[in-house]
Protein backbone atom coordinates (compact mmCIF):
# COMPACT_ATOMS: atom_id res chain seq x y z
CA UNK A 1 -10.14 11.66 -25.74
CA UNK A 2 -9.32 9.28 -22.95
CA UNK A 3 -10.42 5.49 -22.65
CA UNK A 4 -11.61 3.55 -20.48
CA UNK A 5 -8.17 1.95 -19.74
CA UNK A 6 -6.52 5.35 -19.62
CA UNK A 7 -9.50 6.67 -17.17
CA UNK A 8 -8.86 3.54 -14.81
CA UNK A 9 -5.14 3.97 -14.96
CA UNK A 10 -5.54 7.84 -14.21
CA UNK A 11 -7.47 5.94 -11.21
CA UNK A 12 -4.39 3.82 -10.47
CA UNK A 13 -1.85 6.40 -10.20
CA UNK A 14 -4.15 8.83 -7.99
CA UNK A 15 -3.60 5.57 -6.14
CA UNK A 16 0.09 5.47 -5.74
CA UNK A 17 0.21 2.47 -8.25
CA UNK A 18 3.40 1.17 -10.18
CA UNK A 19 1.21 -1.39 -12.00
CA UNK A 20 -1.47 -0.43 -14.39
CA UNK A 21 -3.75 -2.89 -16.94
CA UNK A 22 -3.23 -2.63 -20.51
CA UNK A 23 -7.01 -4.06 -21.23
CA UNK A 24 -10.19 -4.08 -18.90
CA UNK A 25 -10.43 -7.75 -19.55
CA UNK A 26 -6.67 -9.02 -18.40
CA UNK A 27 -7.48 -10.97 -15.07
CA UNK A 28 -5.74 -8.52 -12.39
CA UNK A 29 -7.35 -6.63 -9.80
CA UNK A 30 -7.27 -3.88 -10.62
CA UNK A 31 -8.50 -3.81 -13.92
CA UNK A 32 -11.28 -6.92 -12.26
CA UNK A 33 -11.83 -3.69 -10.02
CA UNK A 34 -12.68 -1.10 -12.71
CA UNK A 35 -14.65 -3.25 -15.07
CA UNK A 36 -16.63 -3.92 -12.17
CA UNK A 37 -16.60 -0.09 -10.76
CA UNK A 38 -17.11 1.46 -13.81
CA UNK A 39 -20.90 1.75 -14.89
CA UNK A 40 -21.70 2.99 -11.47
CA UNK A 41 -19.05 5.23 -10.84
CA UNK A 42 -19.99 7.19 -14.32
CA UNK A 43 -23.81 6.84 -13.36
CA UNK A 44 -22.82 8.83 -10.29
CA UNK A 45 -20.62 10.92 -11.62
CA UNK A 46 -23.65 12.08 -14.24
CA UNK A 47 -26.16 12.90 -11.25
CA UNK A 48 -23.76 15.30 -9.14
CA UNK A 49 -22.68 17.70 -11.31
CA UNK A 50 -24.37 19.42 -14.84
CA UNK A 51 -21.01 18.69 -16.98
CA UNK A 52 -20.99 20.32 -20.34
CA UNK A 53 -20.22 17.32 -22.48
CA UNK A 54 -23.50 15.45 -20.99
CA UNK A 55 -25.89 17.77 -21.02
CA UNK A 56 -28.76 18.25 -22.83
CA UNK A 57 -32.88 19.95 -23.12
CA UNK A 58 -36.04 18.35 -23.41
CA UNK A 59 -39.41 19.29 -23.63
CA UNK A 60 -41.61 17.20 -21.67
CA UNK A 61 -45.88 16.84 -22.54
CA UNK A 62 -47.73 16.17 -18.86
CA UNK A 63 -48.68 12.44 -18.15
CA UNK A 64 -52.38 11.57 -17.87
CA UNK A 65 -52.50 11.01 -14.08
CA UNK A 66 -51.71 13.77 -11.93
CA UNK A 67 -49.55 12.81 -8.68
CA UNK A 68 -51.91 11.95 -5.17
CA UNK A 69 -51.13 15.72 -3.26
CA UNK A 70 -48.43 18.40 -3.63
CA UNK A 71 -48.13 19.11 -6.83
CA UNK A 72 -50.93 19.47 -10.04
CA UNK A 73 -48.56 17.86 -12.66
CA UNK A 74 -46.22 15.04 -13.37
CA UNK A 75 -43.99 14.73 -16.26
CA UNK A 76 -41.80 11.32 -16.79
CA UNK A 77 -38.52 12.02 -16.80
CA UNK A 78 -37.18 11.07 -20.43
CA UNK A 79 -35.01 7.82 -20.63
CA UNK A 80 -31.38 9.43 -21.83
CA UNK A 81 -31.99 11.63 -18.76
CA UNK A 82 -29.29 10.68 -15.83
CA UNK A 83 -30.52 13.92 -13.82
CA UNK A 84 -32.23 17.07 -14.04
CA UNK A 85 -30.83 20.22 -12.64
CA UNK A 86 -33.14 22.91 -14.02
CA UNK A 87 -36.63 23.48 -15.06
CA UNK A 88 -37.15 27.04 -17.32
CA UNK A 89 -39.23 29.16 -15.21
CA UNK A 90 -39.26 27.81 -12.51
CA UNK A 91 -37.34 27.61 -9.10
CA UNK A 92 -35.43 24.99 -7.35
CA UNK A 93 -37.82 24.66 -5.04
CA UNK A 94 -40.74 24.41 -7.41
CA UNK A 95 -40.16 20.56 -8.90
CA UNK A 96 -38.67 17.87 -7.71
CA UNK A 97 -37.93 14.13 -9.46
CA UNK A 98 -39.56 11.11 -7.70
CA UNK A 99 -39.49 7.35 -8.86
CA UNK A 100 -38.69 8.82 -12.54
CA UNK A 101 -41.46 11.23 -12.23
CA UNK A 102 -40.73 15.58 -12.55
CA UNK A 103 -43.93 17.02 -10.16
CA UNK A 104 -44.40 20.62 -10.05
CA UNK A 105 -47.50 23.07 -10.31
CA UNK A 106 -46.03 24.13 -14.02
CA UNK A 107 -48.59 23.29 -16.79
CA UNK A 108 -47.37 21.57 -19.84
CA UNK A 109 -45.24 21.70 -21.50
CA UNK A 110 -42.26 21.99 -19.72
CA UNK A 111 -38.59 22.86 -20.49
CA UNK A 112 -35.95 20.78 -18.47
CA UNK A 113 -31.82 20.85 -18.95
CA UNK A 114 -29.94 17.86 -17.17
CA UNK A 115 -27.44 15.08 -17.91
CA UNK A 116 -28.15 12.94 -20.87
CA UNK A 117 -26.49 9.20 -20.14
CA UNK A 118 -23.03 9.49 -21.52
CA UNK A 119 -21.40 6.12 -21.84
CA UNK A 120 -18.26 6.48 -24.29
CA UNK A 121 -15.19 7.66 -22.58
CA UNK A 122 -14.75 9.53 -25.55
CA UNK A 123 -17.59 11.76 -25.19
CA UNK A 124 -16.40 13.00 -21.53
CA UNK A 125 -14.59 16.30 -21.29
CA UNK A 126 -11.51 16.39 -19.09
CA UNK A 127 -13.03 17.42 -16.03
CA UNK A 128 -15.46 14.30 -16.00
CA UNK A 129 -12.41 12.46 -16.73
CA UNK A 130 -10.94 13.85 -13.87
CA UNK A 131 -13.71 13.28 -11.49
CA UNK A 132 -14.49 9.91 -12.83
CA UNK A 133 -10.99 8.61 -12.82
CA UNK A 134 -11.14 9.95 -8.66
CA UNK A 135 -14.50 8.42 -7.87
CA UNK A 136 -12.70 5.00 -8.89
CA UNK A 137 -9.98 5.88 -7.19
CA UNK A 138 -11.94 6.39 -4.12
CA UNK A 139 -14.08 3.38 -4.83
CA UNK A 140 -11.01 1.20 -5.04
CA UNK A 141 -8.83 2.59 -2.38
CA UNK A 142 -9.42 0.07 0.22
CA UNK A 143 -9.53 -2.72 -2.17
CA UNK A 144 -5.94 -2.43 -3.19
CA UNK A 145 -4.86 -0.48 -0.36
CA UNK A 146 -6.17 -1.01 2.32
CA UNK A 147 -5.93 2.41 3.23
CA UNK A 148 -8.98 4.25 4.67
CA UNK A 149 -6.85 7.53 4.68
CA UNK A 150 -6.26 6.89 1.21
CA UNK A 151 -10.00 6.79 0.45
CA UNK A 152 -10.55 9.92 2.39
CA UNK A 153 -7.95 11.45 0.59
CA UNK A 154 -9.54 10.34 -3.13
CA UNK A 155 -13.01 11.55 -1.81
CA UNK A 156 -11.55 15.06 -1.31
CA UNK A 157 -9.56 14.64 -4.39
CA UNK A 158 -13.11 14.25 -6.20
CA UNK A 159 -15.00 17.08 -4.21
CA UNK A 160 -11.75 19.47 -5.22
CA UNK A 161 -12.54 18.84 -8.96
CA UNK A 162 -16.24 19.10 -8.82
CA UNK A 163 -16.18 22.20 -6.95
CA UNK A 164 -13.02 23.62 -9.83
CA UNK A 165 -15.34 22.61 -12.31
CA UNK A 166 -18.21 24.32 -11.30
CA UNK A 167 -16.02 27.70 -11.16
CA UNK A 168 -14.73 27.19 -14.42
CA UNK A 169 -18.74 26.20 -15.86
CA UNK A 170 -19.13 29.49 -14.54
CA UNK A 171 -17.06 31.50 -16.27
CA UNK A 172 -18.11 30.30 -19.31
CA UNK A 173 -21.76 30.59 -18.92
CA UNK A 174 -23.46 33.77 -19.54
CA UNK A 175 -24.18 35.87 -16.60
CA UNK A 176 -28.21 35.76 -15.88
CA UNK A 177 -29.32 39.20 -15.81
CA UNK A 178 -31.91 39.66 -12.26
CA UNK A 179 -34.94 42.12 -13.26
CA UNK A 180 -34.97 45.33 -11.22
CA UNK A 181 -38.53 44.13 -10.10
CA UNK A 182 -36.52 41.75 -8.28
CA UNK A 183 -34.95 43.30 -6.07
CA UNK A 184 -38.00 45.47 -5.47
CA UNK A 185 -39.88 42.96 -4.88
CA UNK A 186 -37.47 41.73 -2.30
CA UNK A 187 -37.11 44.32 -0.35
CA UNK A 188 -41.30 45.65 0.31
């Protein structure tokens, strides 16, 4: 279970840094930095990718007014929700979220998975650690180093674990089995 100091410091030595804080609240930059950094860099980290420690299902009753045009229903997105990266049933392309709103043609109720808001360090797994403690590194980069080729080289740092992360969520997921009217369907 890391903290945040630990996360930040992880941050630090991505960084090249000799020097890391023993407390968010000592008055160095860097630790100034990541107090600062922090709450957004999580926030972010919870919208790109469905993490396992974070996420969570709801059920979701329709709201009274339906949206202007597009879509018959709209559903408000519960307030531990960060993002939502599936609805059951239904496609990607089938919902969307706007302004804090799901719309889609589904009737009520529906069935969403997504990204609770996380906010103890001790709650993330090791690969949000890992991403988070890049995103800061990223985010700080220039700040302490004045390096944009650092930053660069944090930002693919953080792609590289989202993308390993999201091979090894796949191997433990089940497989999702594809109907044999699929494929017939697909091909007449």
């Amino acid at each position: 279970m890391a903290s945040k100091v630990q996360i930040i410091n992880r941050a630090l030595i991505a960084l090249g840094q000799t020097i890391v804080i023993n407390d968010i609240e000592e008055d160095t930059t860097p630790a100034q930095l990541g107090k600062e950094l922090w709450e957004t860099c999580v926030e972010y980290i919870l919208t790109v990718h469905p993490w396992a420690c974070a996420q969570k299902r709801w059920t979701i009753a329709a709201d009274a007014t339906a949206p202007l045009w597009g879509f018959s229903y709209a559903y408000t997105k519960p307030a531990d929700c960060v993002a939502v990266f599936e609805m059951e049933g239904q496609e990607e392309y089938d919902w969307k979220v706007e302004s804090g709103k799901i719309v889609t043609n589904h009737g009520a109720p529906i069935f969403i998975s997504g990204n609770r808001n996380v906010t103890a360090p001790g709650d993330f797994d090791a690969s949000m650690v890992e991403a988070l403690a890049y995103k800061l590194a990223m985010e700080m980069a220039v700040p302490l180093t004045n390096s944009k080729t650092l930053r660069d080289q944090m930002e693919d740092g953080l792609k590289d674990r989202t993308v390993n992360t999201r091979t090894l969520n796949s191997r433990q997921r089940t497989a999702q089995t594809v109907s044999v009217a699929t494929w017939t369907g697909a091909r007449h």
